[in-house]
C-alpha atoms as a PDB file:
ATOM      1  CA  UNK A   1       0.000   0.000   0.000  1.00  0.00           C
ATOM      2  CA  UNK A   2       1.724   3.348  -0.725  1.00  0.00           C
ATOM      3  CA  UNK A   3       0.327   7.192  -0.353  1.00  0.00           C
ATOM      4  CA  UNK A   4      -2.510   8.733  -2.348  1.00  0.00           C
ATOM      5  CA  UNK A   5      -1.127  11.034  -4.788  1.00  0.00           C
ATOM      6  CA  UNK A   6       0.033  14.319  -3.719  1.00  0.00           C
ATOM      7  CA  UNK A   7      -2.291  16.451  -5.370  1.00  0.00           C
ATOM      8  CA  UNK A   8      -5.219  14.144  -4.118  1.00  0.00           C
ATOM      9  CA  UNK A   9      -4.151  14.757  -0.726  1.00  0.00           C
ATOM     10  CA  UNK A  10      -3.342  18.286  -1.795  1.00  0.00           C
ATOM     11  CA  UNK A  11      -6.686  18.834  -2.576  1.00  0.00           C
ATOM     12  CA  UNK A  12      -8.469  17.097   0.336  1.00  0.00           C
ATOM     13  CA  UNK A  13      -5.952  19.429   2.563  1.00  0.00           C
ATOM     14  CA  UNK A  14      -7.019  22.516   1.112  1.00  0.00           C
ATOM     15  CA  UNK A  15     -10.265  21.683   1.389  1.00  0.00           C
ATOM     16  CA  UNK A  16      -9.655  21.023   5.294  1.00  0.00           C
ATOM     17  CA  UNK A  17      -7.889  24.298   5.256  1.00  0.00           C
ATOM     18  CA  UNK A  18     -10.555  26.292   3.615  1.00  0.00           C
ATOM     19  CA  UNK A  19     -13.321  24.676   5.930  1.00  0.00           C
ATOM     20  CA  UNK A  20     -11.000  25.602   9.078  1.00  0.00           C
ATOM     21  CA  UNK A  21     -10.492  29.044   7.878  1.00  0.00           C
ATOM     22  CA  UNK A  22     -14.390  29.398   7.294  1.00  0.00           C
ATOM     23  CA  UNK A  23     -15.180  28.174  10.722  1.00  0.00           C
ATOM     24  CA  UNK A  24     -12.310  30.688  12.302  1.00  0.00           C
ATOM     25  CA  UNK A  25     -13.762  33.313   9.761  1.00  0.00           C
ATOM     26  CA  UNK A  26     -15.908  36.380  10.829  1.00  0.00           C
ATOM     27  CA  UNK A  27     -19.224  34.846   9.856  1.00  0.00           C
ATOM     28  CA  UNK A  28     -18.290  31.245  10.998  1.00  0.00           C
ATOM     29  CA  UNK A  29     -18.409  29.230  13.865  1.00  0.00           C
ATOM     30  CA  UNK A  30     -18.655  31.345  17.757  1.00  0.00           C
ATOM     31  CA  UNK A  31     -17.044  28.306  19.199  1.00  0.00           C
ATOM     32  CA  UNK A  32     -14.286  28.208  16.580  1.00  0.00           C
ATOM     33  CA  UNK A  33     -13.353  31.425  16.767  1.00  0.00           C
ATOM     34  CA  UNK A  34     -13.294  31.616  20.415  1.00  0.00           C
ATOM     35  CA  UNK A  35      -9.934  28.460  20.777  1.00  0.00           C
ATOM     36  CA  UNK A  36      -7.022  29.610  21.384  1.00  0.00           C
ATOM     37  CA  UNK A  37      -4.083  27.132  21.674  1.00  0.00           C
ATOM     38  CA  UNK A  38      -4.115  26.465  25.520  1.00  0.00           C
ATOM     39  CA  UNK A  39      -7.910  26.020  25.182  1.00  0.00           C
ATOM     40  CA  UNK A  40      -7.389  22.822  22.431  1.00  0.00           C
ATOM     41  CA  UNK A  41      -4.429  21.109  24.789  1.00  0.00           C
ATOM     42  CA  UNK A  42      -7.299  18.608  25.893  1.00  0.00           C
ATOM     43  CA  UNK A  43      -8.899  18.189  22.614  1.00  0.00           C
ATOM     44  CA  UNK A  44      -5.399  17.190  21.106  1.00  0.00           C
ATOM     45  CA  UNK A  45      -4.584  14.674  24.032  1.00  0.00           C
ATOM     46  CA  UNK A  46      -8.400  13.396  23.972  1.00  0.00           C
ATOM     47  CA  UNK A  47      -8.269  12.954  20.103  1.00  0.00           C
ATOM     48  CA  UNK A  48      -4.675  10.977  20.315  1.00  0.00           C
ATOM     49  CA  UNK A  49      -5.402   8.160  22.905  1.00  0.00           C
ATOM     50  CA  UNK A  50      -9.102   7.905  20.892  1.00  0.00           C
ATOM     51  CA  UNK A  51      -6.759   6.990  17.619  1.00  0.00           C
ATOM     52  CA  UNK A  52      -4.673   5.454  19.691  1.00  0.00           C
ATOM     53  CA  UNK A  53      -7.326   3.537  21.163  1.00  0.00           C
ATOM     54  CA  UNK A  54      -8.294   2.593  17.633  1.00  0.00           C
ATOM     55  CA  UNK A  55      -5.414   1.717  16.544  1.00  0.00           C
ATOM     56  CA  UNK A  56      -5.407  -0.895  19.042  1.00  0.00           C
ATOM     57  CA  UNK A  57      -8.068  -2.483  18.817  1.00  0.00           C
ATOM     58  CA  UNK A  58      -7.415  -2.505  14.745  1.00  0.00           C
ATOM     59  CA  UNK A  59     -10.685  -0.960  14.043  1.00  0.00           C
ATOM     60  CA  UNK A  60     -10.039   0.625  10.420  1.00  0.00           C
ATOM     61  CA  UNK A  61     -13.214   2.936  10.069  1.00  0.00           C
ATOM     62  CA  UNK A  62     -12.414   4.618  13.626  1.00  0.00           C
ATOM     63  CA  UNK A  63      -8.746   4.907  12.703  1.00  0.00           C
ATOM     64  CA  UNK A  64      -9.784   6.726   9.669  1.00  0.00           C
ATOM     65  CA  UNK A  65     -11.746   9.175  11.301  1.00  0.00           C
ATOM     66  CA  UNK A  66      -9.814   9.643  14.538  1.00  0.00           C
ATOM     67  CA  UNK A  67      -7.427  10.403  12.017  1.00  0.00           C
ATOM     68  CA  UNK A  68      -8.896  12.841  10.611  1.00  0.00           C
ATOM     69  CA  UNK A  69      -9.961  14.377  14.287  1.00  0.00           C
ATOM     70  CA  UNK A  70      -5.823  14.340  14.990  1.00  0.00           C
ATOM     71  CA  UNK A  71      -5.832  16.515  11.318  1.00  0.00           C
ATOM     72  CA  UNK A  72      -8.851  18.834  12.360  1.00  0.00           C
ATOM     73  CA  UNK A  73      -7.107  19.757  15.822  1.00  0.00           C
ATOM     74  CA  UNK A  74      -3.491  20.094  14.235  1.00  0.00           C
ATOM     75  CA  UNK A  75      -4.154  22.425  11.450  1.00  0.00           C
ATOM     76  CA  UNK A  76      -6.743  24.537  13.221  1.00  0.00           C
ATOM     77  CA  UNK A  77      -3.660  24.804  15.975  1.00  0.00           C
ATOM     78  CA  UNK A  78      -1.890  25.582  13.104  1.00  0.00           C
ATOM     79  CA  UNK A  79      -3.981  28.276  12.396  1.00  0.00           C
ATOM     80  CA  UNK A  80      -4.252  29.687  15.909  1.00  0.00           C
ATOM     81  CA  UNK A  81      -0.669  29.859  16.293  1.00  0.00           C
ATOM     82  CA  UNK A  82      -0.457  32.191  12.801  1.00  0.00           C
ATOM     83  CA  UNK A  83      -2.358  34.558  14.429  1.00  0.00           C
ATOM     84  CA  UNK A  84      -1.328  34.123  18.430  1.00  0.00           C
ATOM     85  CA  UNK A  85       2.658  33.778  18.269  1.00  0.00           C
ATOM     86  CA  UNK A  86       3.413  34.396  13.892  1.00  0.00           C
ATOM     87  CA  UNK A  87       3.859  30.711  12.887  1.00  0.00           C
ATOM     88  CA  UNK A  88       1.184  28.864  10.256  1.00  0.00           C
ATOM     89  CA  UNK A  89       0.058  25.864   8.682  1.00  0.00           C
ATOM     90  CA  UNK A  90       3.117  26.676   5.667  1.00  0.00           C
ATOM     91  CA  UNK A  91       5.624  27.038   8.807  1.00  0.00           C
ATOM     92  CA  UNK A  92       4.639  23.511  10.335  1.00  0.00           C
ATOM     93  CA  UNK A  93       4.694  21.619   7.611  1.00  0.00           C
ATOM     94  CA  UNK A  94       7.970  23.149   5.788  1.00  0.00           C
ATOM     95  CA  UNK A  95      10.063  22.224   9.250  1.00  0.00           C
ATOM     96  CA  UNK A  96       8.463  18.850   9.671  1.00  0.00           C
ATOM     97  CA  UNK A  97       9.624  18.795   5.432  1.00  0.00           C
ATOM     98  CA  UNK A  98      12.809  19.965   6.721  1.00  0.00           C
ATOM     99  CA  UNK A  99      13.430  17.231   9.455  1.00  0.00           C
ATOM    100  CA  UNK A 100      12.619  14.345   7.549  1.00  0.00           C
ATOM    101  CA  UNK A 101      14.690  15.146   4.895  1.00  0.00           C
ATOM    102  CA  UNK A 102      17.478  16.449   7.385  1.00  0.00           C
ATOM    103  CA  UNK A 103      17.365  12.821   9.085  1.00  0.00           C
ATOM    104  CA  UNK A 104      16.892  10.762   6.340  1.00  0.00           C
ATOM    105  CA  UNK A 105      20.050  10.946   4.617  1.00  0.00           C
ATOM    106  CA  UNK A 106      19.863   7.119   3.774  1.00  0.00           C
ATOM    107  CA  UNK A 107      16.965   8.360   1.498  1.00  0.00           C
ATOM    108  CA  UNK A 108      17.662  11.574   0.581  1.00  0.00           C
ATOM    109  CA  UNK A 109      21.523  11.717   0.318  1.00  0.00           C
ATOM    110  CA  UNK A 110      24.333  10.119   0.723  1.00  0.00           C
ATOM    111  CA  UNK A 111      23.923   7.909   3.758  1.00  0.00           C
ATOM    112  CA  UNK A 112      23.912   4.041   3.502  1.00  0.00           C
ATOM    113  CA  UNK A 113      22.389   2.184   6.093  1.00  0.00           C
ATOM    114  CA  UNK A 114      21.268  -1.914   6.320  1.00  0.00           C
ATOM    115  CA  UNK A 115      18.344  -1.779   8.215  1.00  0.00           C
ATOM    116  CA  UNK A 116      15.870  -0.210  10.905  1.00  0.00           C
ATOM    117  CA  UNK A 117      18.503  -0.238  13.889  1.00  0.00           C
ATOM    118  CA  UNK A 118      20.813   1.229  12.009  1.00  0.00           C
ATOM    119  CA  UNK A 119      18.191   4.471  10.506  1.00  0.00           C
ATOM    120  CA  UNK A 120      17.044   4.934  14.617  1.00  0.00           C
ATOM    121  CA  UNK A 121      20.733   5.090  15.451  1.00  0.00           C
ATOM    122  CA  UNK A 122      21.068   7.159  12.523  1.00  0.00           C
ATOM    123  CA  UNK A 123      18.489   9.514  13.526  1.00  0.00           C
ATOM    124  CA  UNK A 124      19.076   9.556  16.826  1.00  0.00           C
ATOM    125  CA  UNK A 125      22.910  10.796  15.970  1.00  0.00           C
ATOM    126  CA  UNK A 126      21.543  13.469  13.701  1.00  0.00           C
ATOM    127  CA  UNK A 127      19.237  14.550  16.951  1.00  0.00           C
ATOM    128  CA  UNK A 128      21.587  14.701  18.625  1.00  0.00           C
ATOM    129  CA  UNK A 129      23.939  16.924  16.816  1.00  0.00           C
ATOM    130  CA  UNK A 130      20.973  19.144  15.789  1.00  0.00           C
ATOM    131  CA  UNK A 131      20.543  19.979  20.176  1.00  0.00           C
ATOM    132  CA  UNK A 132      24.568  20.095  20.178  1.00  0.00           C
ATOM    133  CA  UNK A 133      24.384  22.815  17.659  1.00  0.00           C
ATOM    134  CA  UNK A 134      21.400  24.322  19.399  1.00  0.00           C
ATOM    135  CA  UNK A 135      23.246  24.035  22.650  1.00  0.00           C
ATOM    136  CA  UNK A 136      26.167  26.225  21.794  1.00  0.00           C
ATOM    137  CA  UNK A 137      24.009  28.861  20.249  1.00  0.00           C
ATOM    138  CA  UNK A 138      22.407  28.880  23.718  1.00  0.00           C
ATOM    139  CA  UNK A 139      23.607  31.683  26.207  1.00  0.00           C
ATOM    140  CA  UNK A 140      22.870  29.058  29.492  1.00  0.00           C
ATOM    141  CA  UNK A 141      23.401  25.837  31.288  1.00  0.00           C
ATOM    142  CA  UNK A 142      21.224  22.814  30.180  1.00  0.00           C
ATOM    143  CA  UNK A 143      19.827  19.865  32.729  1.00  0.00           C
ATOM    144  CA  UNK A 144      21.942  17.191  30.794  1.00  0.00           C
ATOM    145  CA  UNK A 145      20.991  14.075  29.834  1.00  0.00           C
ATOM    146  CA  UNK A 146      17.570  14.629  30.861  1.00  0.00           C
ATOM    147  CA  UNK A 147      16.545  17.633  28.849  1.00  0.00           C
ATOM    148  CA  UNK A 148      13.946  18.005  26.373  1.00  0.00           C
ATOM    149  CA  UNK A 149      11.490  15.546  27.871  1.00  0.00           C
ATOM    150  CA  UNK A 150       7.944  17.396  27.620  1.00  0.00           C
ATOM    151  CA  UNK A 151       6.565  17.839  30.961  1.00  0.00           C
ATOM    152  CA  UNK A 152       2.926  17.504  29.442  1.00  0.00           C
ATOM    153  CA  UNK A 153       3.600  13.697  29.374  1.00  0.00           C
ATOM    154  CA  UNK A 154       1.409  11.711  31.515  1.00  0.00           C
ATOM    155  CA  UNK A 155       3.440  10.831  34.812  1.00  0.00           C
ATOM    156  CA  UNK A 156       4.014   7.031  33.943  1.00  0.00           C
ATOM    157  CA  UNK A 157       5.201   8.075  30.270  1.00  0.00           C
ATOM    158  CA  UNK A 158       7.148  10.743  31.841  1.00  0.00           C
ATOM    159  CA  UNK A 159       9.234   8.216  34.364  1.00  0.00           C
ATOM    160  CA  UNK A 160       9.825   5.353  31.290  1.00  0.00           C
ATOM    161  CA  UNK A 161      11.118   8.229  29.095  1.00  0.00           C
ATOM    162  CA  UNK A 162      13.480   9.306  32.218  1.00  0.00           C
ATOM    163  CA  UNK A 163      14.678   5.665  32.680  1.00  0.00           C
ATOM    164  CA  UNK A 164      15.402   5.156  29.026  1.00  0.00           C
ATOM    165  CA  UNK A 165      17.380   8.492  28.906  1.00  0.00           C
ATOM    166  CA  UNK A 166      19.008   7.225  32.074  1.00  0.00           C
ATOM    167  CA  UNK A 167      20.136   3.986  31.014  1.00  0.00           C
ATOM    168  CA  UNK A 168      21.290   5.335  27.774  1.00  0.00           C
ATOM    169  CA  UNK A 169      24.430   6.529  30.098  1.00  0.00           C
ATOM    170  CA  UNK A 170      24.673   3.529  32.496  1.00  0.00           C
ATOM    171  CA  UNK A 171      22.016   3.579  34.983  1.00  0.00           C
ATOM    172  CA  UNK A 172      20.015   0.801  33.990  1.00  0.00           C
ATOM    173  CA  UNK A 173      20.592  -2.961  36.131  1.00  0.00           C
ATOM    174  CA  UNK A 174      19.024  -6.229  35.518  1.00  0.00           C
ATOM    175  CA  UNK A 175      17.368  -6.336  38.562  1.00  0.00           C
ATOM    176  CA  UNK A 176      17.155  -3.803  42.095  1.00  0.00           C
ATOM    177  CA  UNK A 177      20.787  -5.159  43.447  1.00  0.00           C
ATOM    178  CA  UNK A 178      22.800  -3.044  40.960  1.00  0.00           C
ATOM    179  CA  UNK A 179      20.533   0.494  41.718  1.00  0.00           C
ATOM    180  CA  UNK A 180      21.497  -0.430  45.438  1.00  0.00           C
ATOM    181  CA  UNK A 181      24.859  -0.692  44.817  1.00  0.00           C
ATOM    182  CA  UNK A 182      25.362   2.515  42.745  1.00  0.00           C
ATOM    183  CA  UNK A 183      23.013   4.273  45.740  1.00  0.00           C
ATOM    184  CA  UNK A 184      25.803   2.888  48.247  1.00  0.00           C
ATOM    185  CA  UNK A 185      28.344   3.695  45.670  1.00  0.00           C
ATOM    186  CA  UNK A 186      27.336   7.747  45.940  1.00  0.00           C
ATOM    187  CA  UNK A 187      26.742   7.441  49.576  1.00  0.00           C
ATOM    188  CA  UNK A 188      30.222   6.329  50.165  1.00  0.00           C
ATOM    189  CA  UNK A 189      31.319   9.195  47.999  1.00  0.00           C
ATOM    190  CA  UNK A 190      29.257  11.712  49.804  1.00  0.00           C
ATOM    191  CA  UNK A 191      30.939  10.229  52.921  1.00  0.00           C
ATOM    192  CA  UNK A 192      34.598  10.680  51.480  1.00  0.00           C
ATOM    193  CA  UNK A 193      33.516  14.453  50.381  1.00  0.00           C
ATOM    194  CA  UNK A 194      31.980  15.481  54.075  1.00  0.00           C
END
């Protein structure tokens, strides 16, 4: 199965587009008018475990239209944020352009790589270097290791993102005897240091 053709999907986007920008319009919808980007922060959470929730249970008509929910509340964000902070719809989608074909070399340039591990590592080097670079452009101090994860995860998300960023750089033991050990290990150093 591949993509529909660009300029179907072209013209089922402007379509979208023009509907959204009727709704937001000065005869349009009160409600629509009246959502601002904190006010949606719900609707897109509620809309993504719904697909999600789809997704799951393999259900191919809800997939398709929790789908198109996810589009409805991302471009009409899109929109909001053209007129609330001076990005748009063009804006979003030429960075998202940007990034794919930024860390897809393998496709788009020179790159060779053999399979999936190898285009996560990949991407995850080129992610990497695009913070670095970020990073030194920066006039302050970042947390580390532990930076950039959103804090509008939910709470259990949040802590499996922190342990796989921790045990990308050692803390991570088969079992509870090796996080005692390393706690002893910093205790004993705490000791030495007082």
């Amino acid at each position: 199965m591949s993509c529909d053709s660009p300029s179907s999907a072209s013209r089922a986007f402007e379509r979208l587009l023009s509907i959204i920008c009727r709704l937001r319009g000065p005869d349009g919808c009160p409600w629509d008018r009246e959502q601002t980007l904190g006010s949606l922060r719900g609707a897109l959470i509620e809309e993504t475990y719904e697909c999600v929730d789809a997704m799951g249970r393999k259900d191919e008509e809800s997939i398709c239209e929790e789908l198109g929910d996810l589009y409805l509340i991302v471009t009409m964000l899109s929109c909001i944020a053209e007129r609330e902070v001076g990005f748009g719809v063009s804006e979003v989608l030429t960075k998202v352009s940007e990034k794919l074909v930024r860390r897809h070399p393998h496709v788009f340039g020179e790159s060779v790589v053999s399979d999936a591990s190898e285009v996560v590592a990949q991407w995850e080097r080129i992610k990497a270097a695009e913070k670095s670079a970020f990073d030194e452009s920066f006039e302050g101090d970042f947390a580390g290791v532990l930076e950039g994860i959103s804090e509008g995860l939910p709470p259990l998300r949040k802590s499996y993102e922190y342990q796989k960023r921790a045990g990308k750089v050692g803390f991570d033991w088969p079992d509870a005897g090796g996080a005692f050990g390393k706690v002893d290990e910093e205790l004993d150093e705490l000791r030495e240091a007082v």
